[in-house]
Every structure is written in C-alpha cells, then in structure tokens.
N, C-alpha and C. Protein backbone atom coordinates (compact mmCIF):
# COMPACT_ATOMS: atom_id res chain seq x y z
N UNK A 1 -19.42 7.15 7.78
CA UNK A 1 -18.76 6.29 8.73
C UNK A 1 -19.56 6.35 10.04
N UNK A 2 -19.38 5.68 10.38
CA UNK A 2 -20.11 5.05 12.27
C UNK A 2 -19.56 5.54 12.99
N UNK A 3 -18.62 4.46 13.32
CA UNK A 3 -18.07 4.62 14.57
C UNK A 3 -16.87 4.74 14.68
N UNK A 4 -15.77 5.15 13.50
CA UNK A 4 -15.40 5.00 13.41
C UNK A 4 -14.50 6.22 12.32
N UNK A 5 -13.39 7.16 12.42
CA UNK A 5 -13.45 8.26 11.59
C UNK A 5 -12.53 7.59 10.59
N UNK A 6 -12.52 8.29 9.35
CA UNK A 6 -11.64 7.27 8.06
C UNK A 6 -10.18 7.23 8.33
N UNK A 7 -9.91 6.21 7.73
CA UNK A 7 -8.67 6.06 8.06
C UNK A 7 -7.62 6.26 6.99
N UNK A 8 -8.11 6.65 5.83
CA UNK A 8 -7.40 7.14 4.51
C UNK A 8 -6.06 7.86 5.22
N UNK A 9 -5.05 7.65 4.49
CA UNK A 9 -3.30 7.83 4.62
C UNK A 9 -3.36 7.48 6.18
N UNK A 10 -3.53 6.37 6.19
CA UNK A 10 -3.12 5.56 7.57
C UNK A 10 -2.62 4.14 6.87
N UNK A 11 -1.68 3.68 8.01
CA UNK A 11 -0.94 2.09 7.73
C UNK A 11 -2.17 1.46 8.46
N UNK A 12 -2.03 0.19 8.04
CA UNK A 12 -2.86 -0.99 8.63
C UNK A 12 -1.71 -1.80 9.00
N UNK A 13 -1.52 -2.07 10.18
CA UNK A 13 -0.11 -3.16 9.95
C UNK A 13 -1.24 -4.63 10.41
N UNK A 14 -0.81 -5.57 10.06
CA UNK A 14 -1.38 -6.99 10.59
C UNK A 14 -0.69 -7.20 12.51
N UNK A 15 -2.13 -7.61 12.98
CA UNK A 15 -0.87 -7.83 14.17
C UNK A 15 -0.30 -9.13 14.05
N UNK A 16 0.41 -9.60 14.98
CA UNK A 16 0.98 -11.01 14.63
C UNK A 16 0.36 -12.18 14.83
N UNK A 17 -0.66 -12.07 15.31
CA UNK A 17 -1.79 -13.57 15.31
C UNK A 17 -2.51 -13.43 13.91
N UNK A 18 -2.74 -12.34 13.04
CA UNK A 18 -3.54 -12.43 12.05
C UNK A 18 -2.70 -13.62 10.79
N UNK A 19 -3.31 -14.87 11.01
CA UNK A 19 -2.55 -16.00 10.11
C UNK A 19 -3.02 -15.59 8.99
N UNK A 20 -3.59 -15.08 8.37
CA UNK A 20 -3.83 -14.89 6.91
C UNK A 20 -2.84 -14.55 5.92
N UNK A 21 -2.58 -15.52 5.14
CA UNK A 21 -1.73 -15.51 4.08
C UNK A 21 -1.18 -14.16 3.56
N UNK A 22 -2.53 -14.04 3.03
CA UNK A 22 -2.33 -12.57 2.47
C UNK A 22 -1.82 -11.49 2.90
N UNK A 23 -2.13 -11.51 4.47
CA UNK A 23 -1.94 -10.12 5.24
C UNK A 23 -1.09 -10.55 6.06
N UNK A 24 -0.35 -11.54 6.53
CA UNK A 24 0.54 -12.06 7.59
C UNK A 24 2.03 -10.88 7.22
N UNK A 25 1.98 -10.13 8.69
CA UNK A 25 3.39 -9.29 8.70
C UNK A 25 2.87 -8.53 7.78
N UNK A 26 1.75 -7.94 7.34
CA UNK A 26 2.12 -7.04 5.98
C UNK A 26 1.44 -5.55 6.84
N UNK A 27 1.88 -4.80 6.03
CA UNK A 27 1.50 -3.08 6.25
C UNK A 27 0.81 -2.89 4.72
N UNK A 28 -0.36 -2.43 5.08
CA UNK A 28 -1.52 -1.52 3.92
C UNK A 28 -1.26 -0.65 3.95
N UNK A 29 -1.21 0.39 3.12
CA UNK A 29 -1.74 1.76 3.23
C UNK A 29 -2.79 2.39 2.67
N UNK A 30 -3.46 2.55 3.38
CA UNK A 30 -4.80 2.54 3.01
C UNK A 30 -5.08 3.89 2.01
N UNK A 31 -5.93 3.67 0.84
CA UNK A 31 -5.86 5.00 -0.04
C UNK A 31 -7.15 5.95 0.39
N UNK A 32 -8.30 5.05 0.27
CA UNK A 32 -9.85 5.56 0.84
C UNK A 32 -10.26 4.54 2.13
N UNK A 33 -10.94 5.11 2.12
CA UNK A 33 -12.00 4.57 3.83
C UNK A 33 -13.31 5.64 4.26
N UNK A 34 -14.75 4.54 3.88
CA UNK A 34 -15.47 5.46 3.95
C UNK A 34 -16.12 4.58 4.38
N UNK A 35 -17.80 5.63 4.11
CA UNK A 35 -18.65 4.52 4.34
C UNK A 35 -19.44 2.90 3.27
N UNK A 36 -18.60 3.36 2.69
CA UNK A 36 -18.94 2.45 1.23
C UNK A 36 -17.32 1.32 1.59
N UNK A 37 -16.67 1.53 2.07
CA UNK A 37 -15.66 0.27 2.47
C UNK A 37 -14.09 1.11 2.38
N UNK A 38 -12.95 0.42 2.16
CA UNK A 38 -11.88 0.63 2.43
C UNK A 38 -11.15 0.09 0.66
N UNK A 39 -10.24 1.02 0.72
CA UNK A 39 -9.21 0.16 -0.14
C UNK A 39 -7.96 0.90 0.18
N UNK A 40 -6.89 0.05 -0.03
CA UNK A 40 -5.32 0.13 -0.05
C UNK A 40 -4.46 -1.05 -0.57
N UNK A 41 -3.00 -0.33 -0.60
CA UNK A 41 -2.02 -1.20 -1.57
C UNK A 41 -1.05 -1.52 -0.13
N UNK A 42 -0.42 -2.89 -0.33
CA UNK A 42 0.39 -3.66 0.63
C UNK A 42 1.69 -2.91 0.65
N UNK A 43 2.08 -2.70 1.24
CA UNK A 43 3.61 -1.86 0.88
C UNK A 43 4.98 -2.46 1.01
N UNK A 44 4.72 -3.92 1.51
CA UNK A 44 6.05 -4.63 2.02
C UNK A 44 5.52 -6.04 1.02
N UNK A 45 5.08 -6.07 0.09
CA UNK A 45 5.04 -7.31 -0.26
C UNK A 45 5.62 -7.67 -1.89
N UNK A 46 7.18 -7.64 -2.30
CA UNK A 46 7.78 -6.92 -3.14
C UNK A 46 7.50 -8.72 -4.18
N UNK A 47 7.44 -8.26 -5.56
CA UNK A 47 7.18 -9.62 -6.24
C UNK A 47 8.50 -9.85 -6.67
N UNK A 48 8.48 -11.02 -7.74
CA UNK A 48 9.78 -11.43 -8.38
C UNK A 48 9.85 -11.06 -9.81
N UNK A 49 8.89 -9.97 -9.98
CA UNK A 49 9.25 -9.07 -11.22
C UNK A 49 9.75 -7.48 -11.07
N UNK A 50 10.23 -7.36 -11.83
CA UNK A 50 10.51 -5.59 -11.88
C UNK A 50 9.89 -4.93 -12.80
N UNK A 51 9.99 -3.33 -12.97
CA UNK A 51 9.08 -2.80 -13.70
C UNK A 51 9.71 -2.92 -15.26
N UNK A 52 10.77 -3.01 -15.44
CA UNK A 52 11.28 -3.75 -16.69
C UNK A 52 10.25 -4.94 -17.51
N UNK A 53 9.82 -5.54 -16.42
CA UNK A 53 9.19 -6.63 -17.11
C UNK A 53 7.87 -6.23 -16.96
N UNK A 54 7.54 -5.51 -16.74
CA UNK A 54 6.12 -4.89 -16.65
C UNK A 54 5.56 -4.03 -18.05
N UNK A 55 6.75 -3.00 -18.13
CA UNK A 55 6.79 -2.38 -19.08
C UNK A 55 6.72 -2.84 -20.58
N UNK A 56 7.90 -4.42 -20.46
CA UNK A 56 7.85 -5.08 -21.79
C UNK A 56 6.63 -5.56 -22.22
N UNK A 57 5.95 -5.94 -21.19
CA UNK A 57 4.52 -6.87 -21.36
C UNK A 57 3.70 -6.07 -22.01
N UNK A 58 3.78 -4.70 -21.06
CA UNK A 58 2.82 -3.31 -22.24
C UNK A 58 3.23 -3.07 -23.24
N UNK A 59 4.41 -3.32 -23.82
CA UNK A 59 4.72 -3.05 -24.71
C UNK A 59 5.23 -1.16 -24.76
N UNK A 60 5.94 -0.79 -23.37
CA UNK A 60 6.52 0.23 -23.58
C UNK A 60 7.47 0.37 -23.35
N UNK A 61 8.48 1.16 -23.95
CA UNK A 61 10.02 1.17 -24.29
C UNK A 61 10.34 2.38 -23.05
N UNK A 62 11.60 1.57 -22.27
CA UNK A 62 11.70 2.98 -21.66
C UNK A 62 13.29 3.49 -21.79
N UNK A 63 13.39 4.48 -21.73
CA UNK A 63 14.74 5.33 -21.60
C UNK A 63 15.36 5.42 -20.36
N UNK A 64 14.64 5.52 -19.08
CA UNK A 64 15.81 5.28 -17.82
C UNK A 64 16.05 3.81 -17.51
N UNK A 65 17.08 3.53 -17.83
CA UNK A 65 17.68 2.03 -17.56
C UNK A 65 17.40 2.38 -15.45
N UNK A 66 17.71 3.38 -15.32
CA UNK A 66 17.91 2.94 -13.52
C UNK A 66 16.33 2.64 -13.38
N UNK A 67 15.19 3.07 -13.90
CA UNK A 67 13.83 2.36 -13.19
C UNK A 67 13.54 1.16 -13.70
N UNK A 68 14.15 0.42 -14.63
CA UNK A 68 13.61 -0.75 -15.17
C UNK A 68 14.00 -1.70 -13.70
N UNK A 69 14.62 -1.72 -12.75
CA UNK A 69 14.88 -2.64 -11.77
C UNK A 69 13.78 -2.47 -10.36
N UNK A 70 13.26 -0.91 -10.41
CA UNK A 70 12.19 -0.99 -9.32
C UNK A 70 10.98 -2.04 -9.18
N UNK A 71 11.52 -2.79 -8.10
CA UNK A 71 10.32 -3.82 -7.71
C UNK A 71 9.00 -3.50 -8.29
N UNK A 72 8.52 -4.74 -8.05
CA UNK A 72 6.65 -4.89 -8.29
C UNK A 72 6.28 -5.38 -7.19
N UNK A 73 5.96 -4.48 -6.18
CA UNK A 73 4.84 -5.32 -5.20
C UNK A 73 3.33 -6.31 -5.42
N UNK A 74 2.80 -7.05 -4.46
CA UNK A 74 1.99 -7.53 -4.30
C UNK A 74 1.03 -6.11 -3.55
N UNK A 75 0.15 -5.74 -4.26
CA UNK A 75 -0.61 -4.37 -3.58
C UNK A 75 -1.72 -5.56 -2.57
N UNK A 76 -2.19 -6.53 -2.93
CA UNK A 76 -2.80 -7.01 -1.85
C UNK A 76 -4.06 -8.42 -3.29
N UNK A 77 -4.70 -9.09 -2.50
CA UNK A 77 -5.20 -10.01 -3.48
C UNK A 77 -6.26 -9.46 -4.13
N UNK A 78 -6.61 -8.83 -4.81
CA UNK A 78 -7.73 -8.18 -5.34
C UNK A 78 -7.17 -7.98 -6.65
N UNK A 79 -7.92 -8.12 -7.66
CA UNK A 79 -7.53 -7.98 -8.87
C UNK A 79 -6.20 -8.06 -9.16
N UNK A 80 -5.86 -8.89 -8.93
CA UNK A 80 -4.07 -8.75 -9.00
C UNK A 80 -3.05 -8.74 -10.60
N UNK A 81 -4.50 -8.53 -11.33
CA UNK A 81 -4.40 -8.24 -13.12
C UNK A 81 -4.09 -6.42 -13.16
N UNK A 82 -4.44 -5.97 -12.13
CA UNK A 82 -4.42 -3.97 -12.51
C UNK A 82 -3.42 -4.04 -11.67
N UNK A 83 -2.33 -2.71 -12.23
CA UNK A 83 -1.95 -2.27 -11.75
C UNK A 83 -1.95 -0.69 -10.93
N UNK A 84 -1.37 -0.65 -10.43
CA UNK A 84 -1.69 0.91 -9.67
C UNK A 84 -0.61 1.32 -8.91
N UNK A 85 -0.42 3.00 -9.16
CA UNK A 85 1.18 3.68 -8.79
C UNK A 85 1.33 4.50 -7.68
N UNK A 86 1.46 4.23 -6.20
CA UNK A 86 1.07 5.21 -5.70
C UNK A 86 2.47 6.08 -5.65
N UNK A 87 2.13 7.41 -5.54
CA UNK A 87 2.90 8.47 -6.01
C UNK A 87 2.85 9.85 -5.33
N UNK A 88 3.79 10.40 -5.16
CA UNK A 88 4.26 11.07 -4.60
C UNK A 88 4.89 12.47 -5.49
N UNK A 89 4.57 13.75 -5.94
CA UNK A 89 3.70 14.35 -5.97
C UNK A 89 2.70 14.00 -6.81
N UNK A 90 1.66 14.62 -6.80
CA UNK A 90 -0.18 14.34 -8.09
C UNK A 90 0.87 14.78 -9.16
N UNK A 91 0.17 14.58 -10.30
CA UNK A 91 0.79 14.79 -11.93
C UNK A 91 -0.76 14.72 -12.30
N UNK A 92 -0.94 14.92 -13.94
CA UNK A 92 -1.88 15.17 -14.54
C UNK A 92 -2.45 13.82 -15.13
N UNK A 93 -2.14 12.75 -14.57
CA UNK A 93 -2.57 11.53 -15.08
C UNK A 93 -4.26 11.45 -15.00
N UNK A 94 -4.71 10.20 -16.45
CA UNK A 94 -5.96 9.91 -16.37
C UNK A 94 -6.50 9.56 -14.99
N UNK A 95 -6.65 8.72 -14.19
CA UNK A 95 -7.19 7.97 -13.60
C UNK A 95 -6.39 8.31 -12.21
N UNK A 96 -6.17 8.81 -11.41
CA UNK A 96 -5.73 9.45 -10.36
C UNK A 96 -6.62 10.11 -9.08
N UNK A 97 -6.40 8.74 -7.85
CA UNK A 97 -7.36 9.27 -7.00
C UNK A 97 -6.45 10.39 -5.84
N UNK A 98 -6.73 11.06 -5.58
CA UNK A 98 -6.06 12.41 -4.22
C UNK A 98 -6.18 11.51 -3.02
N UNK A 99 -4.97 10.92 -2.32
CA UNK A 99 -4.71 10.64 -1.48
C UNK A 99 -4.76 11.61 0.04
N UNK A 100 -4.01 12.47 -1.02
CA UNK A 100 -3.19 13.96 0.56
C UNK A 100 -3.01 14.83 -0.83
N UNK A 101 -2.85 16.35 -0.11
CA UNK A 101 -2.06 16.94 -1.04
C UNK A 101 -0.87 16.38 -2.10
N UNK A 102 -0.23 15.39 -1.15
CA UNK A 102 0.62 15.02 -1.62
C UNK A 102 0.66 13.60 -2.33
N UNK A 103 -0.01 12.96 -1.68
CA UNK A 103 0.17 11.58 -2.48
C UNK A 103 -1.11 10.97 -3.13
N UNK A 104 -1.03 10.47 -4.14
CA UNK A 104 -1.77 10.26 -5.08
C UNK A 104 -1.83 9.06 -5.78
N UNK A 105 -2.94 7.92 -5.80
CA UNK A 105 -2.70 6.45 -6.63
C UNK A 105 -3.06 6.43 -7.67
N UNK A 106 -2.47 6.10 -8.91
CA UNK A 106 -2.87 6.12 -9.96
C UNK A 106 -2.86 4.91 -10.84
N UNK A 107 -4.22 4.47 -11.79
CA UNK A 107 -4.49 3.16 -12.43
C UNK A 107 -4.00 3.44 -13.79
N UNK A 108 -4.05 4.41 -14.36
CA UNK A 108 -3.70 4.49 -16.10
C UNK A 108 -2.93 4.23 -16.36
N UNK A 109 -2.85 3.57 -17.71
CA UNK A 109 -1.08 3.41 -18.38
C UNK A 109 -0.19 4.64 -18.88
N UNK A 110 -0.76 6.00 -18.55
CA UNK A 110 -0.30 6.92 -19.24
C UNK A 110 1.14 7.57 -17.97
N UNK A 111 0.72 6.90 -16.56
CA UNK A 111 1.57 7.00 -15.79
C UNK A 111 3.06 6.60 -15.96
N UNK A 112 2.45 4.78 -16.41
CA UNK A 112 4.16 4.38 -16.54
C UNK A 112 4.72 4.46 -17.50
N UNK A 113 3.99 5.38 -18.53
CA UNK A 113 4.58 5.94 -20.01
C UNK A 113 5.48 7.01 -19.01
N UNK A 114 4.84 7.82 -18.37
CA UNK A 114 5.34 8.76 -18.16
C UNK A 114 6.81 8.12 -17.01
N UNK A 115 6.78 7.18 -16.34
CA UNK A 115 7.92 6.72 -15.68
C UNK A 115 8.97 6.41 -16.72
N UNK A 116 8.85 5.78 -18.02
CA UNK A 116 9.26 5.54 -18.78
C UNK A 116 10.24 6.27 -19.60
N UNK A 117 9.70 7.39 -19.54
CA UNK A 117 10.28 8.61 -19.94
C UNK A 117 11.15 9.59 -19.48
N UNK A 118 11.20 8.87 -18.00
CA UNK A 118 12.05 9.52 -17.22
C UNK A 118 11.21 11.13 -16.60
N UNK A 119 9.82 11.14 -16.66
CA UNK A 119 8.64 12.03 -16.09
C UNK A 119 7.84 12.27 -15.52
N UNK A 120 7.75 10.79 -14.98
CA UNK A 120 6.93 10.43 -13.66
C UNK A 120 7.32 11.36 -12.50
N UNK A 121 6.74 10.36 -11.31
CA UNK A 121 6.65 11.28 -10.15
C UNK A 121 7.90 10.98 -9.51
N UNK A 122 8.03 11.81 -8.45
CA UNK A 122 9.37 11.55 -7.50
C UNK A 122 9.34 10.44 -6.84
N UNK A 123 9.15 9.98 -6.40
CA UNK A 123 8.51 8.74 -5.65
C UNK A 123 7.26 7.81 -6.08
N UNK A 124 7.58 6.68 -6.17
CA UNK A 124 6.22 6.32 -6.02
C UNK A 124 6.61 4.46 -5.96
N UNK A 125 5.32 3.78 -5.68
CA UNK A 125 5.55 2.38 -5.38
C UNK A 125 4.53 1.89 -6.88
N UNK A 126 4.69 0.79 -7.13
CA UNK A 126 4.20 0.21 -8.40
C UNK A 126 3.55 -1.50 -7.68
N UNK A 127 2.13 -1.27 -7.79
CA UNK A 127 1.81 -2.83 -7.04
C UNK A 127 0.80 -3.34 -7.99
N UNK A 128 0.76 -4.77 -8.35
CA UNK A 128 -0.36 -5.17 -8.77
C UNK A 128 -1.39 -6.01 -7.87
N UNK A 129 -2.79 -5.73 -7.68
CA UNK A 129 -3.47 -5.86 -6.89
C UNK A 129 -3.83 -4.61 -5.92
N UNK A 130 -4.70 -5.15 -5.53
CA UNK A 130 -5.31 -4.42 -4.15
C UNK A 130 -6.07 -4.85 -2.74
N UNK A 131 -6.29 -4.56 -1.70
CA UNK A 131 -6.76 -4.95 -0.34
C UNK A 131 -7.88 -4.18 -0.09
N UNK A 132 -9.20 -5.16 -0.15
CA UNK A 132 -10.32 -3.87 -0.50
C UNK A 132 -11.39 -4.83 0.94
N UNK A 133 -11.87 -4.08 1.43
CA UNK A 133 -12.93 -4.45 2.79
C UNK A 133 -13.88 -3.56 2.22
N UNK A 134 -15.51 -4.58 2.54
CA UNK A 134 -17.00 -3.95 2.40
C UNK A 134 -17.22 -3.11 3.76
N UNK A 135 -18.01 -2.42 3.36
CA UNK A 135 -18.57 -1.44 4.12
C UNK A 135 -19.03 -2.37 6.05
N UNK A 136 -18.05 -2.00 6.60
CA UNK A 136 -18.31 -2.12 7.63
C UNK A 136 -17.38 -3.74 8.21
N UNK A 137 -16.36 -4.11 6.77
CA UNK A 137 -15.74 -4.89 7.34
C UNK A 137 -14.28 -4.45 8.09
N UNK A 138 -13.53 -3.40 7.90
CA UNK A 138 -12.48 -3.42 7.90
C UNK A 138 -12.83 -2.88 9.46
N UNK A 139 -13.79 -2.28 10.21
CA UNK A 139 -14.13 -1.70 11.15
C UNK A 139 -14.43 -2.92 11.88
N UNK A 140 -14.76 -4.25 11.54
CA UNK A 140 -14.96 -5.39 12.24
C UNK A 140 -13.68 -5.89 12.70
N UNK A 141 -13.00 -6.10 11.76
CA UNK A 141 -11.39 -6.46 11.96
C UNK A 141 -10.78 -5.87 13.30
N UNK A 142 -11.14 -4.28 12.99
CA UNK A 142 -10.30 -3.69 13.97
C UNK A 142 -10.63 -3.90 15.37
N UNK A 143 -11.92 -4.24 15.06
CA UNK A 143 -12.47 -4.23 16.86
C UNK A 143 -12.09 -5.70 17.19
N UNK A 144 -11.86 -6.82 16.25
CA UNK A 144 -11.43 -8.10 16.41
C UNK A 144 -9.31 -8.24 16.58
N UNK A 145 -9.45 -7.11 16.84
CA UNK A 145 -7.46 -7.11 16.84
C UNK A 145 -6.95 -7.78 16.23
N UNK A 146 -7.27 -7.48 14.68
CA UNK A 146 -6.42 -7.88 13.57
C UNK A 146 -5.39 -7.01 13.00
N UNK A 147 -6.06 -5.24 13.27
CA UNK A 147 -5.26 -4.47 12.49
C UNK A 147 -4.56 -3.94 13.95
N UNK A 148 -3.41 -2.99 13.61
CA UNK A 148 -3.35 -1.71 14.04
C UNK A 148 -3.17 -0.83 13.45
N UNK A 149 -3.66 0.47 13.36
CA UNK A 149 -3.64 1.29 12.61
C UNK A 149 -2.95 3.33 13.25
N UNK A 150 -1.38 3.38 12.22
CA UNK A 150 -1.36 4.72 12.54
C UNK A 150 -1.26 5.48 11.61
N UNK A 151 -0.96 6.60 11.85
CA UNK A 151 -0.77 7.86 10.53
C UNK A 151 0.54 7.18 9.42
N UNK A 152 -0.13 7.44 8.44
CA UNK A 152 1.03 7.30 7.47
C UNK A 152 2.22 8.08 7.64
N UNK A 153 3.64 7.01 7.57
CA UNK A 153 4.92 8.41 7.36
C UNK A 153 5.39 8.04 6.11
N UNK A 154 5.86 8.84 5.25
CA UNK A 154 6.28 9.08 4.21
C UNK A 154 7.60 8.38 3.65
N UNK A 155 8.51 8.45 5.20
CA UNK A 155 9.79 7.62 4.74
C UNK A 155 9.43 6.32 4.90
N UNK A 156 8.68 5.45 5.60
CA UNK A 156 8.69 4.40 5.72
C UNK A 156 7.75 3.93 4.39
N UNK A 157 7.16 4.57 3.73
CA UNK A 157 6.10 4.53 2.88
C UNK A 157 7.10 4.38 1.54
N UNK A 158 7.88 5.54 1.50
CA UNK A 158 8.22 5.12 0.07
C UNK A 158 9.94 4.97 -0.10
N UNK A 159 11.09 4.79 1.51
CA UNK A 159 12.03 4.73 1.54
C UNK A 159 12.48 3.54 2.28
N UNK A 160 12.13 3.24 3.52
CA UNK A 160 12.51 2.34 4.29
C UNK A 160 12.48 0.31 3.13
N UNK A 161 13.18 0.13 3.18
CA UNK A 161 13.81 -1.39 2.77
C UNK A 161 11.86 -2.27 3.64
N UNK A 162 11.94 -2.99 2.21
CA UNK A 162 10.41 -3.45 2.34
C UNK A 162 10.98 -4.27 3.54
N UNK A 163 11.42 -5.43 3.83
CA UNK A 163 11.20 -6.13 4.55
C UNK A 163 11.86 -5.24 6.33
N UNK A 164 12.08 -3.80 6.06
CA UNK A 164 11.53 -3.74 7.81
C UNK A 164 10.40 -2.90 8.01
N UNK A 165 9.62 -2.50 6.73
CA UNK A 165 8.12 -1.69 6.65
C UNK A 165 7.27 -2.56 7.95
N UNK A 166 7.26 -3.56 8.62
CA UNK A 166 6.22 -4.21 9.44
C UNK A 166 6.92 -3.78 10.49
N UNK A 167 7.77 -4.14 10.77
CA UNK A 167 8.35 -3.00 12.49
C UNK A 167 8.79 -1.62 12.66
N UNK A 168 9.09 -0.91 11.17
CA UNK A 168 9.10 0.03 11.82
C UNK A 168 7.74 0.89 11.70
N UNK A 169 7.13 0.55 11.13
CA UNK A 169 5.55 1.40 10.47
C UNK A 169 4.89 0.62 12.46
N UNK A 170 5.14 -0.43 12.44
CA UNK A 170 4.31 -0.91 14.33
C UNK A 170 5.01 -0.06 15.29
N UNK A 171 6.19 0.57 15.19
CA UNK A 171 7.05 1.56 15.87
C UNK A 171 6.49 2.80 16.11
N UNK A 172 5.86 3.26 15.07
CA UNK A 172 5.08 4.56 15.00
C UNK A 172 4.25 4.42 16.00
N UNK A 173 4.10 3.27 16.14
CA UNK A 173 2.64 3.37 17.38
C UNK A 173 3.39 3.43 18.74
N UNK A 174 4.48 3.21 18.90
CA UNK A 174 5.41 2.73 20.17
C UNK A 174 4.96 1.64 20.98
N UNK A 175 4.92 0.36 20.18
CA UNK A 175 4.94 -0.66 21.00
C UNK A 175 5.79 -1.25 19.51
N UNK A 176 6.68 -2.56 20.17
CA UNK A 176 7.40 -3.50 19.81
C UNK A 176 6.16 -4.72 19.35
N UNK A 177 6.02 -4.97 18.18
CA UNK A 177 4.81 -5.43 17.57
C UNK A 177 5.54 -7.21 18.28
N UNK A 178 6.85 -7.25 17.72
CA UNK A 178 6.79 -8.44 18.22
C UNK A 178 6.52 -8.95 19.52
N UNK A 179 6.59 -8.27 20.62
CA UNK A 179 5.94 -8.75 21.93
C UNK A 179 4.59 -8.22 22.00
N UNK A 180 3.70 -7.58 20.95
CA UNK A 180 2.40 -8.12 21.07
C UNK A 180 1.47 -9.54 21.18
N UNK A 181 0.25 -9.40 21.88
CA UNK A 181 -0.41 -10.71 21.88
C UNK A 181 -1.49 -9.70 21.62
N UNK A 182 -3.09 -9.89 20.68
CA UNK A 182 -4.02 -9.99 20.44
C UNK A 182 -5.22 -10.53 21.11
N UNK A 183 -4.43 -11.60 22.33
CA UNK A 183 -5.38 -12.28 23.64
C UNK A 183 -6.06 -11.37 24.38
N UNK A 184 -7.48 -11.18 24.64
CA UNK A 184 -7.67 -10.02 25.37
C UNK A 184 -8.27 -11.24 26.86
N UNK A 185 -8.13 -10.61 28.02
CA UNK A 185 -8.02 -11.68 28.98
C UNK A 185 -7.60 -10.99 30.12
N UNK A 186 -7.88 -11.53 31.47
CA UNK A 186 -7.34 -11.36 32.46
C UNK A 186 -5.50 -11.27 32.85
N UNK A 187 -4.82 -10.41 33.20
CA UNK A 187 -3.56 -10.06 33.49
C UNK A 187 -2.93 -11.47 34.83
C-alpha cells in the first residue's frame, strides 16, 4: 500500500452524492485491502430470495426450518453467480479467507451444508456477489469523497436491521451522514 494503510474489517459507507446504483446508501465491508486492490460484501443490500431458496437450487436439504428464511443479500455487482458467507466465528471450511480472529468469509458449498445442518457459524451474512476495486482504485475514490470509511462494529455488521446499516455504521464516525455534502469549497 502507498498512501494509504489497509482498510480490511473497515465499513465503506457511500456518502450521499455517490449516485451510483450499485453503491447508493450502501455500507461494504471490506474483507481484504492491499496492494493488489480491495474486495468486500454490501451489508445492507438484502435480495428477494432467502436461503431456503438458495439451498433448494443446490440441491441441499436442510433441517433448521428457522434458517431457511435468512435473507440473501446483494454482496455488491461482481460475480453475482458466487456466493459467499461472511461469518462469525472461523470453522474448518474449504475456501475460507481470515478476516480478524474472528470473522471469516467463506466461498465453499461445504459451509451452507454445514448451515443446513444446523452447524454453521454463529453469525454470519449470506451475499451473492461482490465489490472489488483495482489496485489503486478504491484509494482514488476516497480521496474523490465517495467513501467514508470506519472500523468495523460487529453489531451493526451482523445485528442491526439492514435498512438502518447506512446511518448507523456513518454514526460510528460521528457525523449525521445525512447533513453531509461531498462539495469541497469555500465556507
């Protein structure tokens, strides 16, 4: 990295001039950030499927009726064919990148076997897609006041009701996102 130290288990929130479809009002959480680029999953962008219907499509049977209703987010526009679990504690899954000690994203299907089973992790969000910036873009953004970016918190990450993840994750920073402006300019 440059100029810039990584921002891995940090939110990205959009500020409110960023019109982009994709990212308008949304909070990232970013998984890596290096010098090779950025990736993270959207955390407020919940779809109109559940993991019920996710599961059927794989063709796996599950035994807890209470997770077949957990949302499917939009993780962000990037491959929006994979899915990926971020999770809360690590487990022994294939394909599992180390977030934090504690939190951990994972691509394999052996995960939502294991949700399935009622053996998964304590937490975790289920998104298809991802939000991925080249090396040296997501650091452009920021200096262009698109993002803001603070430490990840945990409740807002995997408890807080998606649609207030964009004010209260901009809260962490202590400013009221909605009376932000992005205008940089004379007072």
């Amino acid at each position: 990295m440059t100029a810039m130290a990584s921002l891995s288990n940090h939110f990205l929130i959009a500020m409110p001039s960023l019109k982009d479809p994709n990212f308008f009002h949304g909070v990232t959480y970013l998984c890596e950030h290096n010098e090779e680029g950025a990736m993270g999953i959207m955390i407020n962008r919940p779809l109109d499927i559940d993991l019920a219907e996710v599961l059927g499509q794989m063709n796996i049977d599950f035994q807890q009726p209470d997770i077949g209703d957990q949302p499917i987010l939009l993780g962000g526009p990037v491959q929006c064919e994979r899915g990926f679990v971020l999770h809360k504690p690590h487990g022994a899954w294939e394909a599992t990148l180390k977030v934090t000690d504690d939190i951990g994203i994972t691509s394999s299907r052996d995960i939502l076997e294991a949700l399935a089973r009622g053996e998964g992790p304590d937490e975790c969000l289920i998104a298809l897609g991802y939000a991925g910036w080249a090396p040296g873009q997501l650091e452009n953004e920021m200096a262009q006041n698109a993002w803001l970016s603070v430490a990840a918190d945990e409740t807002i990450l995997f408890q807080t009701p998606f649609e207030q993840r964009w004010e209260m994750a901009a809260a962490l920073t202590g400013v009221d996102i909605n009376r932000l402006s992005s205008d940089i300019g004379h007072a």
